[in-house]
C-alpha atoms as a PDB file:
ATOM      1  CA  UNK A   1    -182.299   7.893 114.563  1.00  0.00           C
ATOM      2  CA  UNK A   2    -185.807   7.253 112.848  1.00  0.00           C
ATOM      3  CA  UNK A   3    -185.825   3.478 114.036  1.00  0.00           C
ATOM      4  CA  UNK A   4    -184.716   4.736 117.903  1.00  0.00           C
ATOM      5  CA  UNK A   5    -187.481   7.117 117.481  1.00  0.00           C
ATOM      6  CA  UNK A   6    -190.173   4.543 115.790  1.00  0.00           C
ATOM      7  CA  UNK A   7    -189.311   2.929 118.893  1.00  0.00           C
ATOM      8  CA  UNK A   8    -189.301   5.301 121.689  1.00  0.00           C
ATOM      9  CA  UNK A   9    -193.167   5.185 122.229  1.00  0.00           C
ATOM     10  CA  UNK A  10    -193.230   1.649 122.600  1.00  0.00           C
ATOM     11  CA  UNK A  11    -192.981  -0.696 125.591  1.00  0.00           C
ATOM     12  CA  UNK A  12    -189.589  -1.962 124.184  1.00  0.00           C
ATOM     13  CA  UNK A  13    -188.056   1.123 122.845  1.00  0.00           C
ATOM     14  CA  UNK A  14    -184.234   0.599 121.279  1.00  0.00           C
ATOM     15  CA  UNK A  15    -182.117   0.526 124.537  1.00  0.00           C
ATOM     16  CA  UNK A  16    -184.505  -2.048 126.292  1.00  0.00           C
ATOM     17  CA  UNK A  17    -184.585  -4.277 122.916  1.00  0.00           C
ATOM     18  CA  UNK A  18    -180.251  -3.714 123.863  1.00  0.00           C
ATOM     19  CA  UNK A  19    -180.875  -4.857 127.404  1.00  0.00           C
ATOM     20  CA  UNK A  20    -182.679  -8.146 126.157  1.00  0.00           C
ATOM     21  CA  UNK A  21    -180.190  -8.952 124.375  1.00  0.00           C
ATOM     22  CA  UNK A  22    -181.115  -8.400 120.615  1.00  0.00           C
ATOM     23  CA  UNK A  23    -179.775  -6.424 117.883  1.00  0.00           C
ATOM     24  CA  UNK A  24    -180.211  -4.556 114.866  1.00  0.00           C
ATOM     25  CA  UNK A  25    -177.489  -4.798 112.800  1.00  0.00           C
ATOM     26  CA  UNK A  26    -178.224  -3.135 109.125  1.00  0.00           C
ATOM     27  CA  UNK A  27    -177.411  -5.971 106.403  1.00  0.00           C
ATOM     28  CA  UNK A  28    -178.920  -4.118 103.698  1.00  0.00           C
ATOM     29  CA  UNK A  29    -179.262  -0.213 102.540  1.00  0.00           C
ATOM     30  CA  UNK A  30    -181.303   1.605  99.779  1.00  0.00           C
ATOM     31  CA  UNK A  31    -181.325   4.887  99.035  1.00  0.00           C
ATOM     32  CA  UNK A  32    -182.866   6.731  95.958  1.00  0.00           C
ATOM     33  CA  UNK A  33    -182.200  10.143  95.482  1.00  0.00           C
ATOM     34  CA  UNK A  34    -185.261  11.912  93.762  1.00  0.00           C
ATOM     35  CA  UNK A  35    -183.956  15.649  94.617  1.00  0.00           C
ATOM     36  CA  UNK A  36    -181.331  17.521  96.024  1.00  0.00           C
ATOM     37  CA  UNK A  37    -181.464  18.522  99.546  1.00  0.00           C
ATOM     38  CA  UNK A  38    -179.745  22.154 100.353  1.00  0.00           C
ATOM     39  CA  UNK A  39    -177.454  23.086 103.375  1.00  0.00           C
ATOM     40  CA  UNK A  40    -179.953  23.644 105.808  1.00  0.00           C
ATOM     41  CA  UNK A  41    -182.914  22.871 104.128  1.00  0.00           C
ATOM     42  CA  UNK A  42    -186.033  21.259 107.078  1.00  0.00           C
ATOM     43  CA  UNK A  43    -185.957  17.198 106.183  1.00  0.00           C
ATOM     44  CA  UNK A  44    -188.339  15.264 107.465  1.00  0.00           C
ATOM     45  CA  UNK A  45    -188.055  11.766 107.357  1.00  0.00           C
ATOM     46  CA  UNK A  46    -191.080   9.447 107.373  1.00  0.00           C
ATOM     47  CA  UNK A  47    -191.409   5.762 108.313  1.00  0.00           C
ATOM     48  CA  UNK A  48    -193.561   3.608 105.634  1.00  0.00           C
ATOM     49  CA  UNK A  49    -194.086  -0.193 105.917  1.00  0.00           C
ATOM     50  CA  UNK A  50    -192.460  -2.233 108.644  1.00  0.00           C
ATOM     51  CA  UNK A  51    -191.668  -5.830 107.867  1.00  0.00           C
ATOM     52  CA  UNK A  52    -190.675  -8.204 110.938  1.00  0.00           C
ATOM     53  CA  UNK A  53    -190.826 -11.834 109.192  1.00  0.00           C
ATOM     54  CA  UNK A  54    -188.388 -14.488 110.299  1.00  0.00           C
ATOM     55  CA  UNK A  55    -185.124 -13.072 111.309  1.00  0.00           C
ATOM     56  CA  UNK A  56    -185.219  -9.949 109.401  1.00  0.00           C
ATOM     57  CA  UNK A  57    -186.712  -6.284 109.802  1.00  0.00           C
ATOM     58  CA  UNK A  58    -186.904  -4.112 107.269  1.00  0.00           C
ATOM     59  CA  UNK A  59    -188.029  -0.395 107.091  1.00  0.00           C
ATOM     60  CA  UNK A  60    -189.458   1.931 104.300  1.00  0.00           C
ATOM     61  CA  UNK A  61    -188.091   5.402 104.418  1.00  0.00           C
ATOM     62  CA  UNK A  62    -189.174   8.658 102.850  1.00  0.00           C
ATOM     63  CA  UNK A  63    -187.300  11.852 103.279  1.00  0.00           C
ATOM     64  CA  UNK A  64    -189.243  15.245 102.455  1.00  0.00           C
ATOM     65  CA  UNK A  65    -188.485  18.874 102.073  1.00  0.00           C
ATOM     66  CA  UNK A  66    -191.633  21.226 101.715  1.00  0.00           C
ATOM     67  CA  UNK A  67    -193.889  18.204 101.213  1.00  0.00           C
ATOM     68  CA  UNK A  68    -191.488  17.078  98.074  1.00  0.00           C
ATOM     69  CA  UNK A  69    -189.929  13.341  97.919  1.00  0.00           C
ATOM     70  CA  UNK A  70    -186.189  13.774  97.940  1.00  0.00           C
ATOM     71  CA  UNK A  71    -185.279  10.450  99.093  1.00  0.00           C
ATOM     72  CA  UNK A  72    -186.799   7.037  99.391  1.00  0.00           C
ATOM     73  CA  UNK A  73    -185.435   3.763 100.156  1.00  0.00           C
ATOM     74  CA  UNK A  74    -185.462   1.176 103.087  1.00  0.00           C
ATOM     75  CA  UNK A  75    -183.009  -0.786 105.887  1.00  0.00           C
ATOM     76  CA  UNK A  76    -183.393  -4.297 106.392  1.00  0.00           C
ATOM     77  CA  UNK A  77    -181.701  -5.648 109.674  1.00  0.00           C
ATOM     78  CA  UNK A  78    -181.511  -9.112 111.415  1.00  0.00           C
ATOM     79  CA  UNK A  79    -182.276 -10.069 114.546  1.00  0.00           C
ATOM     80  CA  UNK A  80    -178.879 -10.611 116.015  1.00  0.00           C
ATOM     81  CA  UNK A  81    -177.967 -11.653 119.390  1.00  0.00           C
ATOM     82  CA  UNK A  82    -175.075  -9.619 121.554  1.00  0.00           C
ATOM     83  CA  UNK A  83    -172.286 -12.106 119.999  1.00  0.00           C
ATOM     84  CA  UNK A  84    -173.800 -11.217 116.173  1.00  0.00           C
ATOM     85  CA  UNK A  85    -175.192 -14.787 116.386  1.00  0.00           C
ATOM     86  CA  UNK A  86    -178.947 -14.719 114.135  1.00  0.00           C
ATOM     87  CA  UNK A  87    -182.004 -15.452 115.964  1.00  0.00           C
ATOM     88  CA  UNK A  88    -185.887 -15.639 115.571  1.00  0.00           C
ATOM     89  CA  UNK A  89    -187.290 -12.459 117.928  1.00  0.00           C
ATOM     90  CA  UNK A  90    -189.781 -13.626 120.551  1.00  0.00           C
ATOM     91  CA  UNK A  91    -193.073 -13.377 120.144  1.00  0.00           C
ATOM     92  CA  UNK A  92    -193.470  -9.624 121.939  1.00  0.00           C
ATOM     93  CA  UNK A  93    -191.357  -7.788 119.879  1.00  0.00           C
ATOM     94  CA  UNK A  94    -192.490  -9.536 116.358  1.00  0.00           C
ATOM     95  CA  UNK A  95    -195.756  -8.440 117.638  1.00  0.00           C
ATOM     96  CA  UNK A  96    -194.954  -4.580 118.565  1.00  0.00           C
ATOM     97  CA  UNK A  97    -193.467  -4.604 114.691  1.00  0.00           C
ATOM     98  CA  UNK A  98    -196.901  -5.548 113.494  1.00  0.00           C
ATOM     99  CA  UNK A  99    -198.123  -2.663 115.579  1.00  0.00           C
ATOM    100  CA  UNK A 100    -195.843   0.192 114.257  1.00  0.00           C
ATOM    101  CA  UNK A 101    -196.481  -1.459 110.847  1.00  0.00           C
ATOM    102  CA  UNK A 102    -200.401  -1.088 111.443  1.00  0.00           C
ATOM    103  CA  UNK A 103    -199.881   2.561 112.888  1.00  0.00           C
ATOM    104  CA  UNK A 104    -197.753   3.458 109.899  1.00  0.00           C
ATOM    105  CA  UNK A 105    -199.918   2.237 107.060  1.00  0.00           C
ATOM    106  CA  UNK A 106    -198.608  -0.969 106.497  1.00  0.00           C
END
């Protein structure tokens, strides 16, 4: 949900990125748990640094709860096409992940 949403403002959110033709598949989760989250405890999850370089993406994650760090970690994806087959992303999109990355302190 937080990459769809990272996404969402741009002028290739998610489902368009679909319609071109290139995909996200994760290739690489992790996940450290700093605190324990309760049953219906208000998480907010943050987006840090945003890496596009070559055929891979990854994402920086934090998760909060009352301004405290309970989680931290990242995704890294590649650039896939519909058949799963790796490519380098044109130009455009390498360029709007350089923009989220400069909007979200990277």
């Amino acid at each position: 949900m937080a990459r769809t949403e990272l996404m969402r403002p741009t002028e290739l959110p998610y489902p368009a990125l679909v319609g071109r033709g290139i995909h996200l598949p994760v290739i690489e989760a992790l996940v450290r748990y700093r605190r324990p989250a309760r049953y219906d405890d208000l998480l907010i999850v943050r987006i840090g640094r945003i890496h596009a370089g070559g055929v891979r993406l990854r994402i920086d994650y934090r998760i909060e709860c009352d301004a405290a760090l309970i989680v931290d970690g990242h995704t890294e994806h590649a650039f896939t096409d519909a058949a799963g087959k790796v490519i380098r992303p044109p130009r455009d999109v390498r360029e709007i992940f350089a923009r989220l990355n400069a909007a979200h302190g990277g």
